[in-house]
N, C-alpha and C. Protein backbone atom coordinates (compact mmCIF):
# COMPACT_ATOMS: atom_id res chain seq x y z
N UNK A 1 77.54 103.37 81.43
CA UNK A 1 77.67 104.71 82.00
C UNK A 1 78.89 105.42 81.41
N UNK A 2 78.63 106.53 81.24
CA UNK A 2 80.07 107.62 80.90
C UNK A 2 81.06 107.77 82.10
N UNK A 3 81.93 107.69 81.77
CA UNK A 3 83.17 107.70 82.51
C UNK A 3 83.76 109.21 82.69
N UNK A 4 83.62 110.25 84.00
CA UNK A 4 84.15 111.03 84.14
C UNK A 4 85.37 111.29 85.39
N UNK A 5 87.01 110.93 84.94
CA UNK A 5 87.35 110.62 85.88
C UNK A 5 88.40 111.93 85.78
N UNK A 6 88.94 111.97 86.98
CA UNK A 6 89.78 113.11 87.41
C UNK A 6 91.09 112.60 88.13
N UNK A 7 92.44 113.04 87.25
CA UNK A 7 93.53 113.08 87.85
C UNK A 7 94.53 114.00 88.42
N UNK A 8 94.15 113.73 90.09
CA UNK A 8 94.11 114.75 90.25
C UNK A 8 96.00 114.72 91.42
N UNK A 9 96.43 115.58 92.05
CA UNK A 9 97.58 115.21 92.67
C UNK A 9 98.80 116.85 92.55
N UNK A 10 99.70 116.86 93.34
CA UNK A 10 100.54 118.03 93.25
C UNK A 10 101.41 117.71 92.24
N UNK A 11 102.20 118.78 91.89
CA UNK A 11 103.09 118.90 90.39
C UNK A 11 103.86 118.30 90.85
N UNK A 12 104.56 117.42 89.70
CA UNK A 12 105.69 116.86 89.81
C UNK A 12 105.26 114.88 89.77
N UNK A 13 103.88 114.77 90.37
CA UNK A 13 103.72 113.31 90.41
C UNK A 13 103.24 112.78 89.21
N UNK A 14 102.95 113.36 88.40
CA UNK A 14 102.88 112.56 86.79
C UNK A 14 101.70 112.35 86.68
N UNK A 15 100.47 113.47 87.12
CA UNK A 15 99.28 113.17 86.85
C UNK A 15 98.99 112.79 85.14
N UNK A 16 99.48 113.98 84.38
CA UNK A 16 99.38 113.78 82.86
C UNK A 16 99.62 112.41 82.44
N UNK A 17 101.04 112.21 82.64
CA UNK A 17 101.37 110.82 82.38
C UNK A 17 100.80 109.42 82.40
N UNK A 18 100.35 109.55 83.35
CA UNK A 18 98.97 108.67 84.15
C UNK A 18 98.29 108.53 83.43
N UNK A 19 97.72 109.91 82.89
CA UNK A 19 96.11 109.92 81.88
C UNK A 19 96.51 109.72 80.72
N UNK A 20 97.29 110.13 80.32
CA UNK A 20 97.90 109.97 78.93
C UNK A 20 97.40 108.60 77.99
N UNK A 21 98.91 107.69 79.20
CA UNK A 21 99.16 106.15 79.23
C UNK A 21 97.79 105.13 79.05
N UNK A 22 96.59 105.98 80.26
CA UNK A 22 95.35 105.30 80.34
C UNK A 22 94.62 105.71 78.80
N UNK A 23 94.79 106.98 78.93
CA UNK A 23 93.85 107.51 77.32
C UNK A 23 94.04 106.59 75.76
N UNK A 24 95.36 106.27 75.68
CA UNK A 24 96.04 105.25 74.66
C UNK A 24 94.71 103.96 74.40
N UNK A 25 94.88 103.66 75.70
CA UNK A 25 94.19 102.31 75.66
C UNK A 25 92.37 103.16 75.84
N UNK A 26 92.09 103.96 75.62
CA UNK A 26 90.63 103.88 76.48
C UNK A 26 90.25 105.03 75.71
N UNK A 27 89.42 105.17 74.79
CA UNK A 27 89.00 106.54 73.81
C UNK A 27 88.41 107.53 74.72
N UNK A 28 88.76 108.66 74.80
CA UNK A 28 88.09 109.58 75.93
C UNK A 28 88.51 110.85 75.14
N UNK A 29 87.92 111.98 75.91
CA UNK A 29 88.44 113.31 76.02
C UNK A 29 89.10 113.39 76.96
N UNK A 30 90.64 113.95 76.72
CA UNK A 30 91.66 114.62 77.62
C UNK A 30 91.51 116.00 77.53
N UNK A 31 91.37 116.27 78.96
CA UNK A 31 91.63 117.81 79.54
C UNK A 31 92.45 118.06 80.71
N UNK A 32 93.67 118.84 79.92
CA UNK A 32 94.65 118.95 80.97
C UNK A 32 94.76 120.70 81.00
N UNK A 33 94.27 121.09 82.67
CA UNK A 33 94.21 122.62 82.57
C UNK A 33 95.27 123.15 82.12
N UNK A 34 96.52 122.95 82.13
CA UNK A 34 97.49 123.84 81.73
C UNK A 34 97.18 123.79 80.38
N UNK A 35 97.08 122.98 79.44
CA UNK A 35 97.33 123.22 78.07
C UNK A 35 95.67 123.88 77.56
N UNK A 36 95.07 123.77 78.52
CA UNK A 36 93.60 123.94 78.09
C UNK A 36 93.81 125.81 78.47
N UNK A 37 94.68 126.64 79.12
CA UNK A 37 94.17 127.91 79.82
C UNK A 37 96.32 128.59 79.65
N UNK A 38 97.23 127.60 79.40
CA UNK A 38 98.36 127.67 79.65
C UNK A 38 98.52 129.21 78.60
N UNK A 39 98.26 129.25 77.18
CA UNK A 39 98.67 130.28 76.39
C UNK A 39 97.98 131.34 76.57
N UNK A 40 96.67 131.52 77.17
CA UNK A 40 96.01 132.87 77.82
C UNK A 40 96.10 133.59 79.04
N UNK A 41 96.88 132.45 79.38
CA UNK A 41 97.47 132.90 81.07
C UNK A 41 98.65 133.35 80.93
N UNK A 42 99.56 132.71 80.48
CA UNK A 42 100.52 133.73 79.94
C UNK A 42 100.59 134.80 78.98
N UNK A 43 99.45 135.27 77.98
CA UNK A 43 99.33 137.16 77.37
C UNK A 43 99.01 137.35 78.62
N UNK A 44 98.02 136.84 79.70
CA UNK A 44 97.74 138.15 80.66
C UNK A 44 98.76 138.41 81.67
N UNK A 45 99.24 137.30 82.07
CA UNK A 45 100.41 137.76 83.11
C UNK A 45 101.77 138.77 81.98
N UNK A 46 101.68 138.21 81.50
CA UNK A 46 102.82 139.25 80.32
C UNK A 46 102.36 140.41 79.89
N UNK A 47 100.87 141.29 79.52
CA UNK A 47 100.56 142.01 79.69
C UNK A 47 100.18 142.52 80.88
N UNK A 48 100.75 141.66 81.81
CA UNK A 48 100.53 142.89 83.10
C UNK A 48 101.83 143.00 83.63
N UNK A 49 103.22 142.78 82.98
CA UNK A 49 104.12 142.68 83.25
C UNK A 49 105.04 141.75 84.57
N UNK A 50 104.19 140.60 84.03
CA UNK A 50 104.80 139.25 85.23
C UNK A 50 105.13 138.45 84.56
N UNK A 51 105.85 137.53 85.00
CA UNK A 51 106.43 136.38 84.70
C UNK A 51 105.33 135.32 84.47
N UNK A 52 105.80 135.14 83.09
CA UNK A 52 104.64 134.36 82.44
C UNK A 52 104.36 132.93 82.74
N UNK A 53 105.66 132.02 83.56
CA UNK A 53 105.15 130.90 83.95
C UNK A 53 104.36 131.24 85.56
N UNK A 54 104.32 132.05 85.98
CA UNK A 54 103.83 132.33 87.35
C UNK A 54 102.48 131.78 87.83
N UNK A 55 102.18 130.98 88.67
CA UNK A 55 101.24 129.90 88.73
C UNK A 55 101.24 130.20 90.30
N UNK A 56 101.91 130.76 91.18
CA UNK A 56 102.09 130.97 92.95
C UNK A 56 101.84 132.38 93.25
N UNK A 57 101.34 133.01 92.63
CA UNK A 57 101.70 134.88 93.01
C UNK A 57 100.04 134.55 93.47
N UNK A 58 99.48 135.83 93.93
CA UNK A 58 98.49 135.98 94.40
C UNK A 58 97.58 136.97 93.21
N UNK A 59 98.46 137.58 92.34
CA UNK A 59 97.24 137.62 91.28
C UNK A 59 97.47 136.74 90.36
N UNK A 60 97.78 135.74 90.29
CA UNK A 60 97.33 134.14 89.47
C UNK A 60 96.19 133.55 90.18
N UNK A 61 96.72 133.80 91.49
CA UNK A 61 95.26 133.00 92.17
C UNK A 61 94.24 133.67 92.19
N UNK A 62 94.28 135.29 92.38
CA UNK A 62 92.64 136.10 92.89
C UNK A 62 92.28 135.99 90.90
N UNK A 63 93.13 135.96 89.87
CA UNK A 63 92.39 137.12 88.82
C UNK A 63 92.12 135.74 87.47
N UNK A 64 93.38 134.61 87.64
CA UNK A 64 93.44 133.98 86.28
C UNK A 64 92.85 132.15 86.95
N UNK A 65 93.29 132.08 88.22
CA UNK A 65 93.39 130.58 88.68
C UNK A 65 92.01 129.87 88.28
N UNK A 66 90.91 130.60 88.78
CA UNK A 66 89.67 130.43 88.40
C UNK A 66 88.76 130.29 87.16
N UNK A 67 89.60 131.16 86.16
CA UNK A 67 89.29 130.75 84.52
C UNK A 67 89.68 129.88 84.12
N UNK A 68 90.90 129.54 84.48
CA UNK A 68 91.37 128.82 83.93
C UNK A 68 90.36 127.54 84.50
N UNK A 69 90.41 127.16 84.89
CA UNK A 69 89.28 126.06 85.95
C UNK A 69 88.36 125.78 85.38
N UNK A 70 87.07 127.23 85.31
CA UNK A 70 86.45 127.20 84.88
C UNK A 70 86.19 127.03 83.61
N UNK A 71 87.15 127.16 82.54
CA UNK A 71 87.60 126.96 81.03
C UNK A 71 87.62 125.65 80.82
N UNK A 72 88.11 125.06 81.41
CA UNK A 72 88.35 123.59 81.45
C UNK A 72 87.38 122.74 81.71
N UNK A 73 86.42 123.31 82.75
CA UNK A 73 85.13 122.23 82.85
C UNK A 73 83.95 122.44 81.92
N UNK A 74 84.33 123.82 81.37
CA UNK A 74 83.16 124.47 80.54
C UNK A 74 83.28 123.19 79.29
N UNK A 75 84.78 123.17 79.21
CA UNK A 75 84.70 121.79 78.11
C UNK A 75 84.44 120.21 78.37
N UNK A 76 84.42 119.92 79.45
CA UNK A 76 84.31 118.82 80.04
C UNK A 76 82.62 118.42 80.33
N UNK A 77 81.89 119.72 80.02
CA UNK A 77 80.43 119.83 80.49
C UNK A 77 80.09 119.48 79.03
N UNK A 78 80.59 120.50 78.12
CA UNK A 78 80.18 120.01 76.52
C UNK A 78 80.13 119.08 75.73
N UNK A 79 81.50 118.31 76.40
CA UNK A 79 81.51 116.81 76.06
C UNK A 79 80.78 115.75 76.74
N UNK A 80 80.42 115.53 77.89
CA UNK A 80 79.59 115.11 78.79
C UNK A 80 78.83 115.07 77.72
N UNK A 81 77.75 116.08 77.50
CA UNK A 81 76.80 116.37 77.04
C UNK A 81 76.47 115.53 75.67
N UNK A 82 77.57 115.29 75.26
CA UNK A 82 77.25 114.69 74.14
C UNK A 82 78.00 112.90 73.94
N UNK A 83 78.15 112.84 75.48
CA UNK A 83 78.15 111.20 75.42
C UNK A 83 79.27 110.93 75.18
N UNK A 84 80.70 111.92 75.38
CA UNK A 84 82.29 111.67 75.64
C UNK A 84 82.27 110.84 76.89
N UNK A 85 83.35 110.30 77.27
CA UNK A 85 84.09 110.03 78.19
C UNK A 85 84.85 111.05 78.54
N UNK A 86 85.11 111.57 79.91
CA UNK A 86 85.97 112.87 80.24
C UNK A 86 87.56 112.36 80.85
N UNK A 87 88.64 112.66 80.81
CA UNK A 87 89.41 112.64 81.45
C UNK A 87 89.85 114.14 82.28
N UNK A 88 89.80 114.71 82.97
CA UNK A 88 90.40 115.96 83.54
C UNK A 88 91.78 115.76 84.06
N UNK A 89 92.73 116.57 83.87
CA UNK A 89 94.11 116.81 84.82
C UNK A 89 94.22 117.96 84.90
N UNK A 90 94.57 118.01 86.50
CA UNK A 90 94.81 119.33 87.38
C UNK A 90 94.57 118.75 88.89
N UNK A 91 95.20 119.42 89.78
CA UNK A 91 94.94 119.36 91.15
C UNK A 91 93.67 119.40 91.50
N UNK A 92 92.59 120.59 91.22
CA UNK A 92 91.25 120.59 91.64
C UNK A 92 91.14 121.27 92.72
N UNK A 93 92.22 121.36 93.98
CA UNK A 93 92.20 120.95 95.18
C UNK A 93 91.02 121.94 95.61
N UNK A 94 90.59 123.04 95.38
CA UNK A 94 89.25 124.05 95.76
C UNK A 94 87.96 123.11 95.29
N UNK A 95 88.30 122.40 93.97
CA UNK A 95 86.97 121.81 93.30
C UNK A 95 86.46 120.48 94.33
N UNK A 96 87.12 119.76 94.74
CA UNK A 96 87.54 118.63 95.50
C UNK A 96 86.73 118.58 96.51
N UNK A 97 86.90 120.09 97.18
CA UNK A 97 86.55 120.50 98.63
C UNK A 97 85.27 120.63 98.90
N UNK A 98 84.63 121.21 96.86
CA UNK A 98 83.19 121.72 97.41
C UNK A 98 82.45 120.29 97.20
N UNK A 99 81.45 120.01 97.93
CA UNK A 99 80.46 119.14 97.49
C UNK A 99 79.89 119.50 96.42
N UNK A 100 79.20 120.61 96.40
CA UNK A 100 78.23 120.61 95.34
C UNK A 100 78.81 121.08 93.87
N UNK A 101 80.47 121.09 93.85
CA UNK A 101 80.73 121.27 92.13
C UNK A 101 80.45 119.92 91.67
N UNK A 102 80.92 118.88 91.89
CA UNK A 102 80.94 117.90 90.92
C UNK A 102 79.07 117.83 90.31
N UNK A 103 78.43 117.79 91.62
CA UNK A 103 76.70 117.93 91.21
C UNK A 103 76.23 118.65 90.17
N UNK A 104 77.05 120.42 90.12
CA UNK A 104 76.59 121.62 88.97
C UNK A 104 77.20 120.80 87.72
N UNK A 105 78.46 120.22 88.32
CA UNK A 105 79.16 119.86 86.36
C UNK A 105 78.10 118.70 85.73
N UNK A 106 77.68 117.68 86.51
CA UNK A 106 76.84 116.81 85.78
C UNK A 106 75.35 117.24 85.82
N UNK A 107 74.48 118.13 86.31
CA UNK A 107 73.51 118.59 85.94
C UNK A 107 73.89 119.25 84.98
N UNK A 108 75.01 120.27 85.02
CA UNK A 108 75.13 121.36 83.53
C UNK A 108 75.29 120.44 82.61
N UNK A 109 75.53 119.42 81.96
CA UNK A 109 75.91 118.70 81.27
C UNK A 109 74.43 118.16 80.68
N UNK A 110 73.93 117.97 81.51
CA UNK A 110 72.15 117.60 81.28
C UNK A 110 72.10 115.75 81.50
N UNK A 111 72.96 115.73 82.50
CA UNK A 111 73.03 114.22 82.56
C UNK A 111 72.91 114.19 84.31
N UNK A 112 72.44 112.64 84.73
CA UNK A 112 72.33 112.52 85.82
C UNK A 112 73.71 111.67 86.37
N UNK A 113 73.48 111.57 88.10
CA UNK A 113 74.90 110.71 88.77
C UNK A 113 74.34 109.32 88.06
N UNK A 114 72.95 109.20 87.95
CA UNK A 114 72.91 107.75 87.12
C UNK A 114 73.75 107.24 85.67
N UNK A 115 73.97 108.53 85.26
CA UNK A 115 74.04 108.31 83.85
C UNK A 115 76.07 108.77 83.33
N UNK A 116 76.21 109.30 84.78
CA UNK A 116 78.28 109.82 84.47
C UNK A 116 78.32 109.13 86.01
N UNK A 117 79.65 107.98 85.74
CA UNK A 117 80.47 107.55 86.96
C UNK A 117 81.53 108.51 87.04
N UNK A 118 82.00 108.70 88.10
CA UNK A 118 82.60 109.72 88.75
C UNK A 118 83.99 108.86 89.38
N UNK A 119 85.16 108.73 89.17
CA UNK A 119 86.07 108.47 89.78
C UNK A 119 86.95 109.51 89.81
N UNK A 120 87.86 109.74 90.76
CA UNK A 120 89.10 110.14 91.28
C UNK A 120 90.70 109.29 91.40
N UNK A 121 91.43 109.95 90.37
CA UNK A 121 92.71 108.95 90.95
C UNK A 121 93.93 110.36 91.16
N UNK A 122 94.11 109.83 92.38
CA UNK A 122 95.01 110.53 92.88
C UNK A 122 96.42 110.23 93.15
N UNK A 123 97.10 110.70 92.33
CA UNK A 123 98.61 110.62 91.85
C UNK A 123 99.25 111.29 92.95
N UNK A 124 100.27 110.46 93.46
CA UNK A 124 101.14 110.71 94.75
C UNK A 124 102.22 109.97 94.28
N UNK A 125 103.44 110.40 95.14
CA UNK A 125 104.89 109.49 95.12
C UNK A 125 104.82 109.37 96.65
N UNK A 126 105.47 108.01 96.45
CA UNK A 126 105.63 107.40 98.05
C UNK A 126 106.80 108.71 98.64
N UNK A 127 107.35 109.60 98.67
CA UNK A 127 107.99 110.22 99.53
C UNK A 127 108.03 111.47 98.47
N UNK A 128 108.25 112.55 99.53
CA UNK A 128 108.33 114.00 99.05
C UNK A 128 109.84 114.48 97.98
N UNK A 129 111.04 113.80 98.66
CA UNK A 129 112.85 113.53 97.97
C UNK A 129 112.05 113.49 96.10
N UNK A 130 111.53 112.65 95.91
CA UNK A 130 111.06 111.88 94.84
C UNK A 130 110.56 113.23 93.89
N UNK A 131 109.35 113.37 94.40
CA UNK A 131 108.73 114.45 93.91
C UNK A 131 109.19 115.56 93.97
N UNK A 132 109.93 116.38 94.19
CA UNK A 132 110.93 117.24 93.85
C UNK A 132 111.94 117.05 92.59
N UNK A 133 112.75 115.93 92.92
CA UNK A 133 113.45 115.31 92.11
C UNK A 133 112.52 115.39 90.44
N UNK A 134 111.71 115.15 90.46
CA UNK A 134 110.49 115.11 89.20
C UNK A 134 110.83 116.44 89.16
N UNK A 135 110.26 117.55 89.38
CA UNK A 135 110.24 118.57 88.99
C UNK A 135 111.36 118.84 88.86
N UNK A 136 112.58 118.84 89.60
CA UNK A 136 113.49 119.46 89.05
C UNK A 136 114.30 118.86 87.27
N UNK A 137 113.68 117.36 87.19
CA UNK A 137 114.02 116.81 85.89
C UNK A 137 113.20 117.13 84.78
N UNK A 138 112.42 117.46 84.97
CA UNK A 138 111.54 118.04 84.18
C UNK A 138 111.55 119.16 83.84
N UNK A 139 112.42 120.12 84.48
CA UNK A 139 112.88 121.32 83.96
C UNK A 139 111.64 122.55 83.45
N UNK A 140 110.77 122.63 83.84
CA UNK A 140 109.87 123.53 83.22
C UNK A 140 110.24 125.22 84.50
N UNK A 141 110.33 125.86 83.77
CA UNK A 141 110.54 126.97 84.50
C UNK A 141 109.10 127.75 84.81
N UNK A 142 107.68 126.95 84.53
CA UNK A 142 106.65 127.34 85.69
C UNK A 142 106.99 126.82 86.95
N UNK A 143 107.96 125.69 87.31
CA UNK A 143 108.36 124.73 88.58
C UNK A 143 109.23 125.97 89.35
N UNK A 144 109.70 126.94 89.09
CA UNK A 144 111.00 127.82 89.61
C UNK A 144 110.40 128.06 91.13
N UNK A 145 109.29 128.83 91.14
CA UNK A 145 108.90 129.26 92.24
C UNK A 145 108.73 128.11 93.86
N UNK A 146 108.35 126.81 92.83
CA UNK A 146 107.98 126.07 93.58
C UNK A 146 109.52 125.75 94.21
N UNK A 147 110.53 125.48 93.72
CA UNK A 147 112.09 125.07 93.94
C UNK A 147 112.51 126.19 94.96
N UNK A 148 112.66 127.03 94.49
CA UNK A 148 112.90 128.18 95.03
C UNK A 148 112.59 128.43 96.72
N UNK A 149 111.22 128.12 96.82
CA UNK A 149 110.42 128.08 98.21
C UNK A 149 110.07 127.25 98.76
N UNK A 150 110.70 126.07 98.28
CA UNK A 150 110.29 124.25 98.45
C UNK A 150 109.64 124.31 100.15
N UNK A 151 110.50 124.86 100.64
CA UNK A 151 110.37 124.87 102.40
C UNK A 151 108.23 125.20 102.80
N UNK A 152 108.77 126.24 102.09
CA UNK A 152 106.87 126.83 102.06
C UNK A 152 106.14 126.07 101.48
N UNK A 153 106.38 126.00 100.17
CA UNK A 153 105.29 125.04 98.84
C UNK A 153 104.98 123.78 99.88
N UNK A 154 105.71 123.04 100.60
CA UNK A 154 106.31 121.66 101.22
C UNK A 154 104.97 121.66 102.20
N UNK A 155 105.00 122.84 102.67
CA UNK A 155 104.01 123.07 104.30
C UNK A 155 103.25 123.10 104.10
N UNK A 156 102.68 124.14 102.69
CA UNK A 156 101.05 124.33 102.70
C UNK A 156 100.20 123.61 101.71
N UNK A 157 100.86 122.38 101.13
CA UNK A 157 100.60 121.59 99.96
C UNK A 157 99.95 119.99 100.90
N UNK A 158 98.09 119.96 100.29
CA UNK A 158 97.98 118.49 100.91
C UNK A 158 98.30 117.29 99.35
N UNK A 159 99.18 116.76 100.02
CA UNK A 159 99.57 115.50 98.96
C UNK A 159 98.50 114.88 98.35
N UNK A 160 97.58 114.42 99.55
CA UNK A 160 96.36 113.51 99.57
C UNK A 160 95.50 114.63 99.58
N UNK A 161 94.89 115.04 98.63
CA UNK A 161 93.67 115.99 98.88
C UNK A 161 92.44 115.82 99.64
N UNK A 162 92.03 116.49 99.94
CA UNK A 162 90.14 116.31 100.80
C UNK A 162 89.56 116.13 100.08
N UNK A 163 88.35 115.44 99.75
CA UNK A 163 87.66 115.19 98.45
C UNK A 163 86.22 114.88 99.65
N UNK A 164 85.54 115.65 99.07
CA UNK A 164 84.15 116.11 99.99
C UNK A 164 83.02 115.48 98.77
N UNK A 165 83.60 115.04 98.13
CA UNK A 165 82.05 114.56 96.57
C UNK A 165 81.36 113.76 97.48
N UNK A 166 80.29 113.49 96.89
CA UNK A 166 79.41 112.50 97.08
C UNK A 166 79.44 110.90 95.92
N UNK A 167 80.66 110.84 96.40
CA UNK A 167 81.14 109.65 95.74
C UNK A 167 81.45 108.60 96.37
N UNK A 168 81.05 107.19 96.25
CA UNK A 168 81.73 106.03 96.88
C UNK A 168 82.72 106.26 97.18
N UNK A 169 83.61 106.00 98.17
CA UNK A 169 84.91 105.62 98.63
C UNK A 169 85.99 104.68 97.86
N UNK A 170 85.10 103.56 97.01
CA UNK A 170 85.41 102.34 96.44
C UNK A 170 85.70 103.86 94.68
N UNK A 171 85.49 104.75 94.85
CA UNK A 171 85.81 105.19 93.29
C UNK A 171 86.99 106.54 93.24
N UNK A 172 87.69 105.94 94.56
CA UNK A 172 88.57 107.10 94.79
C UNK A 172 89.56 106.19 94.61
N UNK A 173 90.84 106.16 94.13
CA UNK A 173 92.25 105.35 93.91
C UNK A 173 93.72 106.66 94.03
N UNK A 174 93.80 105.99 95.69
CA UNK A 174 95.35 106.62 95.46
C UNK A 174 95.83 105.53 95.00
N UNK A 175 96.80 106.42 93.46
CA UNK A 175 97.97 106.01 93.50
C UNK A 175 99.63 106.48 93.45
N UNK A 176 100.09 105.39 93.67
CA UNK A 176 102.22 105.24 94.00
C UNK A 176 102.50 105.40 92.38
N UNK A 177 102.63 106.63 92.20
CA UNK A 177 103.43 106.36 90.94
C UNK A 177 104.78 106.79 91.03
N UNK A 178 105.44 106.05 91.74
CA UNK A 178 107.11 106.29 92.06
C UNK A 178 107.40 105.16 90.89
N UNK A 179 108.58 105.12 90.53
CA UNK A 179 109.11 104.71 89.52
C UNK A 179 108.44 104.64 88.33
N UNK A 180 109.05 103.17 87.87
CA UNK A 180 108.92 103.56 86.20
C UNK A 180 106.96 102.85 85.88
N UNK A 181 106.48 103.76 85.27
CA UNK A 181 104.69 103.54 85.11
C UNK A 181 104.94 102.25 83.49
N UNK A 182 104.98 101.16 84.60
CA UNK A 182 104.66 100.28 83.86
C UNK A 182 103.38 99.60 83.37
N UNK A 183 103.51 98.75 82.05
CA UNK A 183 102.08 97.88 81.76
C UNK A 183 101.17 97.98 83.01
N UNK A 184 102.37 97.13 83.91
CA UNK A 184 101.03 96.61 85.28
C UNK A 184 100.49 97.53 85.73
N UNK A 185 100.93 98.65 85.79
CA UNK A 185 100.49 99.68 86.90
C UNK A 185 99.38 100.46 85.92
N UNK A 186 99.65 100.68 84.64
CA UNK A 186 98.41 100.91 84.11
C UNK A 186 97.13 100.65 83.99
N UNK A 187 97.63 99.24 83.82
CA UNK A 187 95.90 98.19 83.76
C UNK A 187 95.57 98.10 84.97
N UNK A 188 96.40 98.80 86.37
CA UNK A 188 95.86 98.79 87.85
C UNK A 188 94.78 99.64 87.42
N UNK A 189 95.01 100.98 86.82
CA UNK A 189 94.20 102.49 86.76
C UNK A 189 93.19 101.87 86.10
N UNK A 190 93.96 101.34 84.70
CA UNK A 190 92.72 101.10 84.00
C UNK A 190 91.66 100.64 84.32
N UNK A 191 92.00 99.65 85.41
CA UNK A 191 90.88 98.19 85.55
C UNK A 191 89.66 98.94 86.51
N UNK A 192 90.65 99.97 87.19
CA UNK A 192 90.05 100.62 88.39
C UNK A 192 88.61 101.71 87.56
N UNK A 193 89.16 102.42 86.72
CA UNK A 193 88.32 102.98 85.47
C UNK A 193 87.36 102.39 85.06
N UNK A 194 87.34 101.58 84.61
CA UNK A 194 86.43 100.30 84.07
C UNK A 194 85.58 99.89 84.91
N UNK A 195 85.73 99.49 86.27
CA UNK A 195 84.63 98.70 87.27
C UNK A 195 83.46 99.94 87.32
């Protein structure tokens, strides 16, 4: 079966990293929305005179949040299609919710749930201190807003997302990626990938 898995989790917990580390060892397509939608989202917010890392305003969310999304699976459907392995990174957290997206992406693809396994790994740090700390070391000034309003971001952010698929339970993996993402903890993901 094709392997279409999703890493998914709030900024700062090292979803990329995760997939990255796993991708090394495991030939796939990587799709990570920011780099997949990151340089067209910023001409439009800059031609509309906003701050180009802006990822929290409310016209990121009503006008660009959704292309970008949708950009990203449009490629994830193409590769499907032709018998890739998918990796996705991004939160999802709207995609997560609906039942019936994951269903449209593997019918659009022209493949059945028989024919693409579907896992979820969900990247968390054992405490919130942590995950801050990440972002603020990481220094990317799309993170500003989030620092800035930590109090808010903090409240309306689910760590553990809802995930409404029609997927085994057994193909969902939280994981602790607090400290350093060692061998072991890889071949945890990996092994988890693989079954």
């Amino acid at each position: 079966m094709q392997k279409l898995v999703f890493f998914v989790g709030v900024a700062g917990t090292g979803k990329t990293t995760v997939a990255r580390s796993i991708a090394k060892q495991r030939p796939c397509v990587c799709l990570d929305k920011d780099t997949v939608g990151g340089r067209f989202v910023e001409k439009v917010l800059e031609d509309n005179n906003l701050d180009k890392n802006d990822r929290d305003s409310d016209f990121y969310r009503t006008e660009l949040r959704d292309l970008e999304y949708e950009t990203t699976t449009d490629l994830c459907i193409e590769n499907l299609s032709v018998g890739q392995d998918v990796f996705m990174i991004s939160p999802f957290t709207s995609e997560l919710k609906n039942k019936l997206w994951i269903e449209q992406v593997i019918e659009a693809s022209g493949k059945t749930k028989q024919d693409v396994d579907v896992k979820v790994v969900v990247v968390t740090l054992e405490d919130i201190d942590k995950q801050k700390q990440r972002i603020v070391d990481r220094g990317t000034v799309r993170d500003s807003w989030k620092l800035e309003n930590w109090n808010s971001y903090e409240s309306r952010v689910n760590f553990v997302p809802e995930i409404n698929w029609d997927i085994p339970e057994s193909n969902i993996l939280v994981f602790d990626n607090s400290g350093e993402l060692t061998e072991e903890k890889v071949n945890k993901v990996t092994q988890f990938i693989n079954n």
